[in-house]
C-alpha atoms as a PDB file:
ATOM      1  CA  UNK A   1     175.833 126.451  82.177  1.00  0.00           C
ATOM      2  CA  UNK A   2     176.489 126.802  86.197  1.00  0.00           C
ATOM      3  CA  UNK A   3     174.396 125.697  88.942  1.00  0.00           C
ATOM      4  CA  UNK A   4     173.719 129.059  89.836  1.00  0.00           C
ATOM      5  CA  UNK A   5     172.532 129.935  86.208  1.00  0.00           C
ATOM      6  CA  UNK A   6     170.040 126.569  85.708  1.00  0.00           C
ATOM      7  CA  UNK A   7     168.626 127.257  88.757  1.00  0.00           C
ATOM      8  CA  UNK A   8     167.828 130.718  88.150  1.00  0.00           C
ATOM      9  CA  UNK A   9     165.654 129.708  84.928  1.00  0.00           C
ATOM     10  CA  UNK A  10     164.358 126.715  86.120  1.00  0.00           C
ATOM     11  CA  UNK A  11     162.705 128.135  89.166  1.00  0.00           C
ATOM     12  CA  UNK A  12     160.178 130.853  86.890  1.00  0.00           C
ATOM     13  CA  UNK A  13     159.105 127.771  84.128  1.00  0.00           C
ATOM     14  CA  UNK A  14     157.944 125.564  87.452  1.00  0.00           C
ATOM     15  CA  UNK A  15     155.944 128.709  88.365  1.00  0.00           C
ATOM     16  CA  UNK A  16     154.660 129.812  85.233  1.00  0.00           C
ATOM     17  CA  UNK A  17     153.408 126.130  84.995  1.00  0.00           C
ATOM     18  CA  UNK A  18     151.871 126.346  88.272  1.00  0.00           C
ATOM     19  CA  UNK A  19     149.874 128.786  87.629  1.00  0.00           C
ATOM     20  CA  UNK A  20     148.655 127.872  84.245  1.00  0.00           C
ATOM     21  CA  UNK A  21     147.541 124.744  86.023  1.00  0.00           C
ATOM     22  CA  UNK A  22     145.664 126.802  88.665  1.00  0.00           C
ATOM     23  CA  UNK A  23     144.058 129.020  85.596  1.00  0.00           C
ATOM     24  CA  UNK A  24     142.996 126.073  83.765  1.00  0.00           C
ATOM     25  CA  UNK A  25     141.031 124.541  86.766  1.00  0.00           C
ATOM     26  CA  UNK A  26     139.378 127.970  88.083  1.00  0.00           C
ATOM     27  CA  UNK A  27     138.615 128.314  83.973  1.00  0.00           C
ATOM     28  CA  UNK A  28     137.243 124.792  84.114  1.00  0.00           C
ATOM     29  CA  UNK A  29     135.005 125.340  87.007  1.00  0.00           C
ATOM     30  CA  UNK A  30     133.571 128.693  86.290  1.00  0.00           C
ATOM     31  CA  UNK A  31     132.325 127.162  82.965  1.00  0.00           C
ATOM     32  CA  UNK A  32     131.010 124.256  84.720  1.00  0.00           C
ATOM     33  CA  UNK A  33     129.029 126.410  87.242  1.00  0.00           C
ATOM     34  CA  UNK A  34     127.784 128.395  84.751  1.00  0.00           C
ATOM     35  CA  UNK A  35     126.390 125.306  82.848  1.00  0.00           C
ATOM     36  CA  UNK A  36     124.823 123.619  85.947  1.00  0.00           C
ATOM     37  CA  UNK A  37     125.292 125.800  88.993  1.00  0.00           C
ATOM     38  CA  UNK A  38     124.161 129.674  88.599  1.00  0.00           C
ATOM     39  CA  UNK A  39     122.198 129.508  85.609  1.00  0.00           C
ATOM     40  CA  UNK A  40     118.135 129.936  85.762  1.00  0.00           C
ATOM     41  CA  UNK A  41     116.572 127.100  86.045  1.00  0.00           C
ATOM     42  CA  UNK A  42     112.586 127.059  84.344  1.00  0.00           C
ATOM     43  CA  UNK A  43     110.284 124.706  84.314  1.00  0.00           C
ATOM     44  CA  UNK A  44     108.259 125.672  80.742  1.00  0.00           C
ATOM     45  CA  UNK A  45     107.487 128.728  78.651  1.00  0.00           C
ATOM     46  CA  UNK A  46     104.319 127.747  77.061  1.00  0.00           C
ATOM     47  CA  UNK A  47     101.716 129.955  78.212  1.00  0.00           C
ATOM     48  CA  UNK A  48      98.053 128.402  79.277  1.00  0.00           C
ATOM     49  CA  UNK A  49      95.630 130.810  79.123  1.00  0.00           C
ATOM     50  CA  UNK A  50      91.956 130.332  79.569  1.00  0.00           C
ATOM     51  CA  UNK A  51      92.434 126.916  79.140  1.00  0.00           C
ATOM     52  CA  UNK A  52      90.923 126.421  76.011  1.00  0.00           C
ATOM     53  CA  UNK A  53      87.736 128.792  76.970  1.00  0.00           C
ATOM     54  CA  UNK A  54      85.837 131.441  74.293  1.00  0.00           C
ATOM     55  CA  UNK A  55      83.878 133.471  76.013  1.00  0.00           C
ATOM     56  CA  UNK A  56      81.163 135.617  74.414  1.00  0.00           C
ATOM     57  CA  UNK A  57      78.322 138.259  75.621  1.00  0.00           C
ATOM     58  CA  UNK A  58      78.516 141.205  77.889  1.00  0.00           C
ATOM     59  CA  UNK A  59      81.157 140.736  80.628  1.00  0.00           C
ATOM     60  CA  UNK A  60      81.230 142.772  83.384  1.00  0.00           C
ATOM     61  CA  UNK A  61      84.822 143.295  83.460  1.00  0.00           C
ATOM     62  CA  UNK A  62      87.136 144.711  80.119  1.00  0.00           C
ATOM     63  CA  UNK A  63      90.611 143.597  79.939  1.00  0.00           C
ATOM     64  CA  UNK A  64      91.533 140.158  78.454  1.00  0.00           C
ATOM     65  CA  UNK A  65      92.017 137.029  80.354  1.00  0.00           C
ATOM     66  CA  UNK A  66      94.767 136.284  82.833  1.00  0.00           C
ATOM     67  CA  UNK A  67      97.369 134.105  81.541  1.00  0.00           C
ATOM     68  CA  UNK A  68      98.876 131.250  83.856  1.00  0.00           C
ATOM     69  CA  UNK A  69     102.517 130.416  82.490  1.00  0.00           C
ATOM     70  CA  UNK A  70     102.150 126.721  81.840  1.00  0.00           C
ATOM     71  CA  UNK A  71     105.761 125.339  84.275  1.00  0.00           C
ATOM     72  CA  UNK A  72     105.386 125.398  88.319  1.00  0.00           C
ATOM     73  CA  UNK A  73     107.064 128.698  89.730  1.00  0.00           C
ATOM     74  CA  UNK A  74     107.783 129.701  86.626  1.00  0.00           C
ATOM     75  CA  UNK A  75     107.195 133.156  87.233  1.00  0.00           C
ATOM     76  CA  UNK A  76     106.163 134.639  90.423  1.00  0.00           C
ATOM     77  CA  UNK A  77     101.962 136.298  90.469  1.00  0.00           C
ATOM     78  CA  UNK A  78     101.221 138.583  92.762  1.00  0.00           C
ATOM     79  CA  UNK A  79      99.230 137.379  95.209  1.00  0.00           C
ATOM     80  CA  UNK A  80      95.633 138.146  94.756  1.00  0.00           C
ATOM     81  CA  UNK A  81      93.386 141.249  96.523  1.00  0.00           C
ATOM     82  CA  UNK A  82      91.062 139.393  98.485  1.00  0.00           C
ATOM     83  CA  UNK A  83      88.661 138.426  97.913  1.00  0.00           C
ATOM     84  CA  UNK A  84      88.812 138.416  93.726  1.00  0.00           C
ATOM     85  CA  UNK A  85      86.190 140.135  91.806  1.00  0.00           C
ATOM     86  CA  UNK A  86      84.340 137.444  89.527  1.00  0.00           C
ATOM     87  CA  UNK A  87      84.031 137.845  85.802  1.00  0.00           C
ATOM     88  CA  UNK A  88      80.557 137.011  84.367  1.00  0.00           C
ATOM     89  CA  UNK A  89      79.847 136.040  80.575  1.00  0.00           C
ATOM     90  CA  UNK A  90      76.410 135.381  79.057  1.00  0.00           C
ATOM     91  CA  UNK A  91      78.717 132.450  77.178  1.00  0.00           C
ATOM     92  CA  UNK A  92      81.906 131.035  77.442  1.00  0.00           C
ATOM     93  CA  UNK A  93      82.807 127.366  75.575  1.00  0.00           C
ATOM     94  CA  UNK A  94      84.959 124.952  77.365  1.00  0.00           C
ATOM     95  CA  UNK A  95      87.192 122.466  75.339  1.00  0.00           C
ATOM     96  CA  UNK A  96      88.716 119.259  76.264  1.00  0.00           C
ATOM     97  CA  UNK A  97      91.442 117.636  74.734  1.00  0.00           C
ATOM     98  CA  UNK A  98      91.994 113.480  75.551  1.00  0.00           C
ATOM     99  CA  UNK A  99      94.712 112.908  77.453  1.00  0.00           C
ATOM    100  CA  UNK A 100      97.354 110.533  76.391  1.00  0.00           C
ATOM    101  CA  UNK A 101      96.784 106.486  77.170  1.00  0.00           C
ATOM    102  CA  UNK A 102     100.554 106.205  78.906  1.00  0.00           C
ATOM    103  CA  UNK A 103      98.671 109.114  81.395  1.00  0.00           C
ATOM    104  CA  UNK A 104      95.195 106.451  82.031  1.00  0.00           C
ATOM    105  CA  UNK A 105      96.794 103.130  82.598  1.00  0.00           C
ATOM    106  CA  UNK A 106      94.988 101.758  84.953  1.00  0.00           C
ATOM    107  CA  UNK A 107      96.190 102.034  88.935  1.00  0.00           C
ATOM    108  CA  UNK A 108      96.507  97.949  89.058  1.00  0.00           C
ATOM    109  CA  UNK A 109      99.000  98.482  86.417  1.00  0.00           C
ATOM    110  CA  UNK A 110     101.560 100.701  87.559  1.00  0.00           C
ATOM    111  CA  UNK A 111     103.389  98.542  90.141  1.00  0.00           C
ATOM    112  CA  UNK A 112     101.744  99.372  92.962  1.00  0.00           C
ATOM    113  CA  UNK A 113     102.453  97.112  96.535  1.00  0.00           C
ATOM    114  CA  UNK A 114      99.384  95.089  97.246  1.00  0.00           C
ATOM    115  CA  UNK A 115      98.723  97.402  99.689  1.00  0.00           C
ATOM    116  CA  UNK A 116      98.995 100.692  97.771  1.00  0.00           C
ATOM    117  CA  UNK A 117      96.717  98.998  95.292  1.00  0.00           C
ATOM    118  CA  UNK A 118      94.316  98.283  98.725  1.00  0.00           C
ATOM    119  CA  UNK A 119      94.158 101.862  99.557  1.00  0.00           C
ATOM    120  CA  UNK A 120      93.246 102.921  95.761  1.00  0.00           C
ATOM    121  CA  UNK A 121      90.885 100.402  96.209  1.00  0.00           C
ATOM    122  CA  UNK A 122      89.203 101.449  99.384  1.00  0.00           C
ATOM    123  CA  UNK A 123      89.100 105.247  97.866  1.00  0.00           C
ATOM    124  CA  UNK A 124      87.519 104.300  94.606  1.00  0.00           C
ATOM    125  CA  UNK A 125      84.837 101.761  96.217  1.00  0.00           C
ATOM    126  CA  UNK A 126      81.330 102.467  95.393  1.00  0.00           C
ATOM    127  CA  UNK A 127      80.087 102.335  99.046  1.00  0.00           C
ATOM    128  CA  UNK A 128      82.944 104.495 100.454  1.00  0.00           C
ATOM    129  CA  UNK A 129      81.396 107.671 100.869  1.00  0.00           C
ATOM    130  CA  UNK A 130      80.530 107.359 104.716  1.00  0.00           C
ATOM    131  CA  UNK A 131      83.696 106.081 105.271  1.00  0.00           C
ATOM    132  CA  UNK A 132      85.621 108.491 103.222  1.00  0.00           C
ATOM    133  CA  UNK A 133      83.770 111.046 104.759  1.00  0.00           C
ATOM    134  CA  UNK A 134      84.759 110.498 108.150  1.00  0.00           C
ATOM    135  CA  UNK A 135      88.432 109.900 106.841  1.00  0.00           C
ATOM    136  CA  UNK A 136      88.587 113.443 105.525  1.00  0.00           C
ATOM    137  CA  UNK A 137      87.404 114.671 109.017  1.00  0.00           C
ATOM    138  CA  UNK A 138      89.861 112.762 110.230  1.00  0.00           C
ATOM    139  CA  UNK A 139      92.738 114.266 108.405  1.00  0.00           C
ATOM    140  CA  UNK A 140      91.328 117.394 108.931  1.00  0.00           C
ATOM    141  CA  UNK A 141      91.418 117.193 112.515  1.00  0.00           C
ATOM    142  CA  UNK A 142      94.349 118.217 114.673  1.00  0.00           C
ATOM    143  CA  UNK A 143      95.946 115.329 116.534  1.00  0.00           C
ATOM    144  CA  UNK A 144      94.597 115.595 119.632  1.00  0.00           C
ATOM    145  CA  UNK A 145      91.394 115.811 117.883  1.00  0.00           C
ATOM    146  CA  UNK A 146      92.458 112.293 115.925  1.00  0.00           C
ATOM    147  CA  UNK A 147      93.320 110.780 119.256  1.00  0.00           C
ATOM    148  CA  UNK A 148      89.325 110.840 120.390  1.00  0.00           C
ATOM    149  CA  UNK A 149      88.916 108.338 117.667  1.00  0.00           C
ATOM    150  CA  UNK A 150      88.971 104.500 118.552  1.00  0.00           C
ATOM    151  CA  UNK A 151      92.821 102.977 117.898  1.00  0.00           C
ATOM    152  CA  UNK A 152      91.371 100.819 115.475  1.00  0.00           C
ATOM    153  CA  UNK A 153      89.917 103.346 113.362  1.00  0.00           C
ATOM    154  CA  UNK A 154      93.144 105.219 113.889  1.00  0.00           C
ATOM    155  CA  UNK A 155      95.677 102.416 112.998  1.00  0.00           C
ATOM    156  CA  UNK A 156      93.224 101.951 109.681  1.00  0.00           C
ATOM    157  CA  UNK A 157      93.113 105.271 108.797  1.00  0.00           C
ATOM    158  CA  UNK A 158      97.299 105.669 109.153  1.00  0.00           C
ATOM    159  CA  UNK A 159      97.510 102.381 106.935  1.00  0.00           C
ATOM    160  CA  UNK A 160      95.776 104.329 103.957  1.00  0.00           C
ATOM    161  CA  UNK A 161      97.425 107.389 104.321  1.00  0.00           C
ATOM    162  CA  UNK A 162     100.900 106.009 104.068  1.00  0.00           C
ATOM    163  CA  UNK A 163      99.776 103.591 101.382  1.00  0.00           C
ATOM    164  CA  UNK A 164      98.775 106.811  99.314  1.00  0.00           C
ATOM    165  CA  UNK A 165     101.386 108.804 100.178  1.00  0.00           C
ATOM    166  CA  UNK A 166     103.953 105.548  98.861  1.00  0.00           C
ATOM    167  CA  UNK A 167     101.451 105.311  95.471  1.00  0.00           C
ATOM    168  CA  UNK A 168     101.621 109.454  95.284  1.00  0.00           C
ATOM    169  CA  UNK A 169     105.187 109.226  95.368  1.00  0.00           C
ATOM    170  CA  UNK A 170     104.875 106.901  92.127  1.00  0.00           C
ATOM    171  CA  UNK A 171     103.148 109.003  90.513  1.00  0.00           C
ATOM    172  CA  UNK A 172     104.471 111.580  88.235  1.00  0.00           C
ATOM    173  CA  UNK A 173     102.798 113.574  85.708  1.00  0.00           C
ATOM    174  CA  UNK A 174     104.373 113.343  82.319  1.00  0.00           C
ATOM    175  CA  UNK A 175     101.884 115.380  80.309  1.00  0.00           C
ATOM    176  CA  UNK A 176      99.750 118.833  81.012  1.00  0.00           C
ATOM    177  CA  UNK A 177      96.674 117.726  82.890  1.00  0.00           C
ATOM    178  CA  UNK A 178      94.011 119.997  83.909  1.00  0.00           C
ATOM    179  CA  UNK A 179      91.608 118.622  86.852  1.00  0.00           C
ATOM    180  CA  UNK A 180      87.998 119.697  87.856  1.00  0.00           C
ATOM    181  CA  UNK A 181      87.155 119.640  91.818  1.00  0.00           C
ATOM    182  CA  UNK A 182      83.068 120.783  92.475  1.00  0.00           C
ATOM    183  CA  UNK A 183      82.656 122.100  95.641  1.00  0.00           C
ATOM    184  CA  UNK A 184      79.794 122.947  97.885  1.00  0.00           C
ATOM    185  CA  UNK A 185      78.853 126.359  98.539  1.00  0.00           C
ATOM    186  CA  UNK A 186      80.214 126.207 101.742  1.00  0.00           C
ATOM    187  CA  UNK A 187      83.653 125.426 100.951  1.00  0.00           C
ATOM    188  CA  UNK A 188      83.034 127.813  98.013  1.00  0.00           C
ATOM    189  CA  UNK A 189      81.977 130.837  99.936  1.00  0.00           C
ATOM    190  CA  UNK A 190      85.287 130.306 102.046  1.00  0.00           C
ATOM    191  CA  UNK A 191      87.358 129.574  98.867  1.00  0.00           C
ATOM    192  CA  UNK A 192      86.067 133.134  97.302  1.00  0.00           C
ATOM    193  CA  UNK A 193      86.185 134.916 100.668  1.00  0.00           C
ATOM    194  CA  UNK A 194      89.748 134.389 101.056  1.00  0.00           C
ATOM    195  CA  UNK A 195      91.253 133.877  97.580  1.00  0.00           C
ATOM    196  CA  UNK A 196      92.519 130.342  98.678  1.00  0.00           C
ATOM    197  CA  UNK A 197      91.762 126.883  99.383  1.00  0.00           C
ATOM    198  CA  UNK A 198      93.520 124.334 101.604  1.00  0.00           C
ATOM    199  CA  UNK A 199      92.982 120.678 101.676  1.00  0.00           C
ATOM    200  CA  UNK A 200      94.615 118.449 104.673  1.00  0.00           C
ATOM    201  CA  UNK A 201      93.247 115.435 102.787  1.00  0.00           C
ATOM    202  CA  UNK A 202      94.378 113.549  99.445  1.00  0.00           C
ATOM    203  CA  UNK A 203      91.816 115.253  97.036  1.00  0.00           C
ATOM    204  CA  UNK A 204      89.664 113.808  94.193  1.00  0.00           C
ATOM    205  CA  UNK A 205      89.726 115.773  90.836  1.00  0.00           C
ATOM    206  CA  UNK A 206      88.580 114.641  87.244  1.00  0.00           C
ATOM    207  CA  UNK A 207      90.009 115.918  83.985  1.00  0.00           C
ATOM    208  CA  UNK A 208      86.085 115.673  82.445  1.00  0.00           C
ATOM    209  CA  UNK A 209      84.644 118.601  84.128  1.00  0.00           C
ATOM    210  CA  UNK A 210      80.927 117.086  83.416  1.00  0.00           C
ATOM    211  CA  UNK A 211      81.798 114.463  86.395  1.00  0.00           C
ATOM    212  CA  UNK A 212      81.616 117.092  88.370  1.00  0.00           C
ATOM    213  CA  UNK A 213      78.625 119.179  86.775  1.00  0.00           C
ATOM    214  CA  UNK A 214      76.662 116.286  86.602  1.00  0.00           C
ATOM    215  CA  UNK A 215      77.292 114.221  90.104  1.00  0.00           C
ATOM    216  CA  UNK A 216      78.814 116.852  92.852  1.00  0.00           C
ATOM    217  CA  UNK A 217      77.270 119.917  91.774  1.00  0.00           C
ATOM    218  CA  UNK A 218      75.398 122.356  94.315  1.00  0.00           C
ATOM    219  CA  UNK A 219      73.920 125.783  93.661  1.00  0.00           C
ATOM    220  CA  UNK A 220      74.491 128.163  95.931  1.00  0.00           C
ATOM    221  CA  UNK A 221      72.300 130.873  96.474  1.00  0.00           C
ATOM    222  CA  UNK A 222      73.109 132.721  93.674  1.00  0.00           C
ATOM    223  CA  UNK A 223      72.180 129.536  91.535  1.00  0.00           C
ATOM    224  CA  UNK A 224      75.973 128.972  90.578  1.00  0.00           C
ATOM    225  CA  UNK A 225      77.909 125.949  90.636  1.00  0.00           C
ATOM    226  CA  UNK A 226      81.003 126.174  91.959  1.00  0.00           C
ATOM    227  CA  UNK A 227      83.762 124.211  90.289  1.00  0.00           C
ATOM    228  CA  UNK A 228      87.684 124.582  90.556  1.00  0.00           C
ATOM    229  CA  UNK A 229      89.965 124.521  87.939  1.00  0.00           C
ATOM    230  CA  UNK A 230      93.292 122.931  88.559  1.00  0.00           C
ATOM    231  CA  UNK A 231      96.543 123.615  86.001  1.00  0.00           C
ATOM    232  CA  UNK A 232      98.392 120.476  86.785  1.00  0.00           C
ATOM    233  CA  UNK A 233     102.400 120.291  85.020  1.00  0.00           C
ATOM    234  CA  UNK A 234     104.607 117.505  84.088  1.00  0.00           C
ATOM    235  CA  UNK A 235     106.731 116.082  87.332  1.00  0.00           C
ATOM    236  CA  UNK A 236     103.378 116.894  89.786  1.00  0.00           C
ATOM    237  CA  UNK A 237     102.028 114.032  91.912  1.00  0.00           C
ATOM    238  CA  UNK A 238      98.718 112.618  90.875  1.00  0.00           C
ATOM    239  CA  UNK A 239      97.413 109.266  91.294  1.00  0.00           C
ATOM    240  CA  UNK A 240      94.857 108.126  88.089  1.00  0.00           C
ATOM    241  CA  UNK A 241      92.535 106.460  89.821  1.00  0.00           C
ATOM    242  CA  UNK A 242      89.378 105.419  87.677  1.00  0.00           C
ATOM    243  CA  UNK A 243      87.742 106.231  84.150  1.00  0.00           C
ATOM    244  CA  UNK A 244      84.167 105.362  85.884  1.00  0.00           C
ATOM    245  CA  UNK A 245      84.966 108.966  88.097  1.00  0.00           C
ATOM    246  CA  UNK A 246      87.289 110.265  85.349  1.00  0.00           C
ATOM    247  CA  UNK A 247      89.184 110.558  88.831  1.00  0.00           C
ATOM    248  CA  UNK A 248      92.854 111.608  89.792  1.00  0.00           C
ATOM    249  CA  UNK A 249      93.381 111.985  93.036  1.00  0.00           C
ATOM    250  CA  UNK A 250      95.859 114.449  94.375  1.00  0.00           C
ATOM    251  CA  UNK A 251      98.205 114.397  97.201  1.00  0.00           C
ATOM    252  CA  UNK A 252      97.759 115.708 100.960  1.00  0.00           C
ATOM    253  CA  UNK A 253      98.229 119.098 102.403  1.00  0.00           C
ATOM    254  CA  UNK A 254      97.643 120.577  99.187  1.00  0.00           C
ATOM    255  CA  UNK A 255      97.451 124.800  99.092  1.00  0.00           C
ATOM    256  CA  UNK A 256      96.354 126.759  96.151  1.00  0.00           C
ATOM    257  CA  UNK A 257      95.049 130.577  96.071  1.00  0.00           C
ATOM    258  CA  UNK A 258      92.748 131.479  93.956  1.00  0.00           C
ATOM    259  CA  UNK A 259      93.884 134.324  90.204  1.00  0.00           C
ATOM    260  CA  UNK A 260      90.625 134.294  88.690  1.00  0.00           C
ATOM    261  CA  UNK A 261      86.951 133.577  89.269  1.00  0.00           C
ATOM    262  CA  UNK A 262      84.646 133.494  85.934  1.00  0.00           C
ATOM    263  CA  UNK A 263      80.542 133.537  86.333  1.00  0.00           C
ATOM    264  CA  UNK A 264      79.215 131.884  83.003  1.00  0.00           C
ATOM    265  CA  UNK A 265      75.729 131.970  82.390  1.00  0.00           C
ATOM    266  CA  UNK A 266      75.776 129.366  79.588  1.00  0.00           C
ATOM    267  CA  UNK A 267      78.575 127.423  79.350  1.00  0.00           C
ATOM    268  CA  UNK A 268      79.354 124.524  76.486  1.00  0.00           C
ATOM    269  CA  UNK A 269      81.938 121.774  76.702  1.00  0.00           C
ATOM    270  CA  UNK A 270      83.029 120.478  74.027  1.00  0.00           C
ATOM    271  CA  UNK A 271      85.579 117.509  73.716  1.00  0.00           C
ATOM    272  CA  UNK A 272      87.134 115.200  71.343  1.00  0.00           C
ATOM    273  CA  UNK A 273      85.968 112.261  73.543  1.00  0.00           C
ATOM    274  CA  UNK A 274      82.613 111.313  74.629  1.00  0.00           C
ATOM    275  CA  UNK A 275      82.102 113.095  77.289  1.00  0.00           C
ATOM    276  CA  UNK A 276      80.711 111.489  81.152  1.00  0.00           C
ATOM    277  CA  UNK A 277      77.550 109.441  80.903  1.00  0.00           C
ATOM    278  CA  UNK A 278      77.042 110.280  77.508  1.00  0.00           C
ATOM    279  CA  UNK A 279      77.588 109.075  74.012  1.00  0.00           C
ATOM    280  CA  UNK A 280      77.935 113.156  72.885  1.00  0.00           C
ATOM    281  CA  UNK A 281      81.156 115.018  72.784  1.00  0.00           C
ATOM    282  CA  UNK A 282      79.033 118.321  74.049  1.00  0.00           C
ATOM    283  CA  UNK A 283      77.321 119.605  76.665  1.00  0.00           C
ATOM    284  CA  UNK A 284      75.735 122.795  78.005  1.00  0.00           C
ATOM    285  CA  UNK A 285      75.394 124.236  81.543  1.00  0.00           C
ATOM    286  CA  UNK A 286      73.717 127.197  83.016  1.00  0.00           C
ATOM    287  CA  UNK A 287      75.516 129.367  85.902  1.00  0.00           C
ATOM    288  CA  UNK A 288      78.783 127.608  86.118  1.00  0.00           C
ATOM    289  CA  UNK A 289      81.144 129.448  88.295  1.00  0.00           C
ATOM    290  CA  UNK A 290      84.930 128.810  87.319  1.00  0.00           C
ATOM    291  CA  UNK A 291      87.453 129.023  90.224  1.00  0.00           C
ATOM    292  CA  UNK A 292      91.073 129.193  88.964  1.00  0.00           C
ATOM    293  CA  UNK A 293      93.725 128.070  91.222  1.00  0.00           C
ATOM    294  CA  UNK A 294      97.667 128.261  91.247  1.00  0.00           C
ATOM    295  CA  UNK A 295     100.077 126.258  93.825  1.00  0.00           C
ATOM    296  CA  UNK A 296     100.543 129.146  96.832  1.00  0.00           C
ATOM    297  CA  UNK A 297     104.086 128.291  96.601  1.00  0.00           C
ATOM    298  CA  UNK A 298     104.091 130.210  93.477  1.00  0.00           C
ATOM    299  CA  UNK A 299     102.367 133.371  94.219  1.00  0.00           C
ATOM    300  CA  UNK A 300     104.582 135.564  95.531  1.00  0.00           C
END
């Protein structure tokens, strides 16, 4: 065979290899993308409606009850007319479920610095309330607004707030945990009157709602307690604080809007635990008004 002829083979077989070569690696990565780069990525399919409420009676409202996909941003809701038109039931039963003992190990447990466990501390102390009062006004305040307040108070007040942020951070959800805030009918009237509610401060929540029916209720003038309902998910931040409160306490700058709103005349809750500052797993309250909220960042 001459020169001439070898080279004139030789030359298409390097080429042909070539670009097999370069076919195998764009094949290689496409399927790789497709894997792990472009496809959807969801966060849960199991729905949560009502959260485990029956209601019962004359409603003044037909249609059946929203349902809030159970993963963060899983879908996108449209965000809500303002303000939403409450939905009132003669009866409605509540149900609580116990939440597993890996979720309520105690906050001196986890690993906490010294000083995250301080700041808990501080939070959950039975005297705080002045004092965590005038924190919350604090955070709530714009900066030049937190300037006007004595350096000392100001250095103290940045100590906690990065301690909780740090303990926050350690935090992660691994289970479905709905939370309980009561509000006064302040915050409530301003919660309802714009279909959202903002919180500059860390915020305390329980997963018993009778914590909150019992200790932080206030009637408005309608004679309703106001209490919102919180749909926490696996991977959220939440600190569990205390079983004495019942109390997780959620992280900063938090923003929610509000889907639904449900007046109950009578409502029952009825758990598989005893419930607050009672040896009975069941309770009854009259004019409880429900306040479902969603993270804004998934209302579209």
């Amino acid at each position: 065979m001459s020169p001439d002829r070898k080279s004139s083979t030789t030359i298409p077989l390097s080429i042909a290899l070539a670009c097999a070569v370069i076919i195998c690696v764009i094949l290689g990565y496409s399927l790789i993308t497709g894997l792990y780069g472009t496809a959807p990525v969801t966060h849960g399919t199991s729905p949560v409606t009502s959260q485990n409420i029956t209601p019962s009676g004359d409603h003044s409202a037909a249609g059946t009850l929203l349902v809030i996909p159970a993963g963060v941003c899983s879908v996108n809701l449209a965000r809500p007319t303002l303000p939403v038109v409450p939905v009132t039931y003669d009866n409605a039963t509540l149900y609580l479920t116990s939440l597993a003992p890996e979720v309520l190990v105690p906050y001196t447990d986890r690993g906490f610095s010294e000083e995250g466990q301080a700041a808990i501390s501080w939070w959950i102390f039975p005297g705080f309330d002045d004092a965590n009062r005038e924190y919350r006004r604090y955070m709530r305040g714009s900066a030049e607004e937190q300037r006007t307040y004595p350096p000392e108070e100001q250095r103290f007040f940045t100590f906690i707030t990065n301690m909780l942020d740090r303990a926050e951070q350690q935090s992660v959800l691994t289970h479905e945990t709905r939370l309980f805030r009561g509000i006064t009918p302040s915050v409530a009237g301003l919660v309802l009157n714009s279909s959202e509610w903002r919180e500059a401060p860390f915020a305390s929540t329980a997963y018993d709602i009778t914590v909150t029916l019992d200790s932080y209720g206030t009637r408005d003038a309608g004679g309703y307690l106001n209490v919102l309902v919180l749909q926490r998910h696996m991977g959220d931040q939440a600190i569990y604080a205390n079983e004495d409160q019942r109390e997780f306490l959620l992280p900063r700058n938090t923003a929610w809007n509000v889907v639904k709103t449900e007046n109950i005349r009578t409502l029952t809750v009825n758990a598989d635990f005893a419930l607050h500052n009672r040896t009975e797993t069941s309770a009854s309250f009259h004019n409880v008004r429900l306040i479902y909220l969603r993270d804004a960042g998934c209302i579209a």
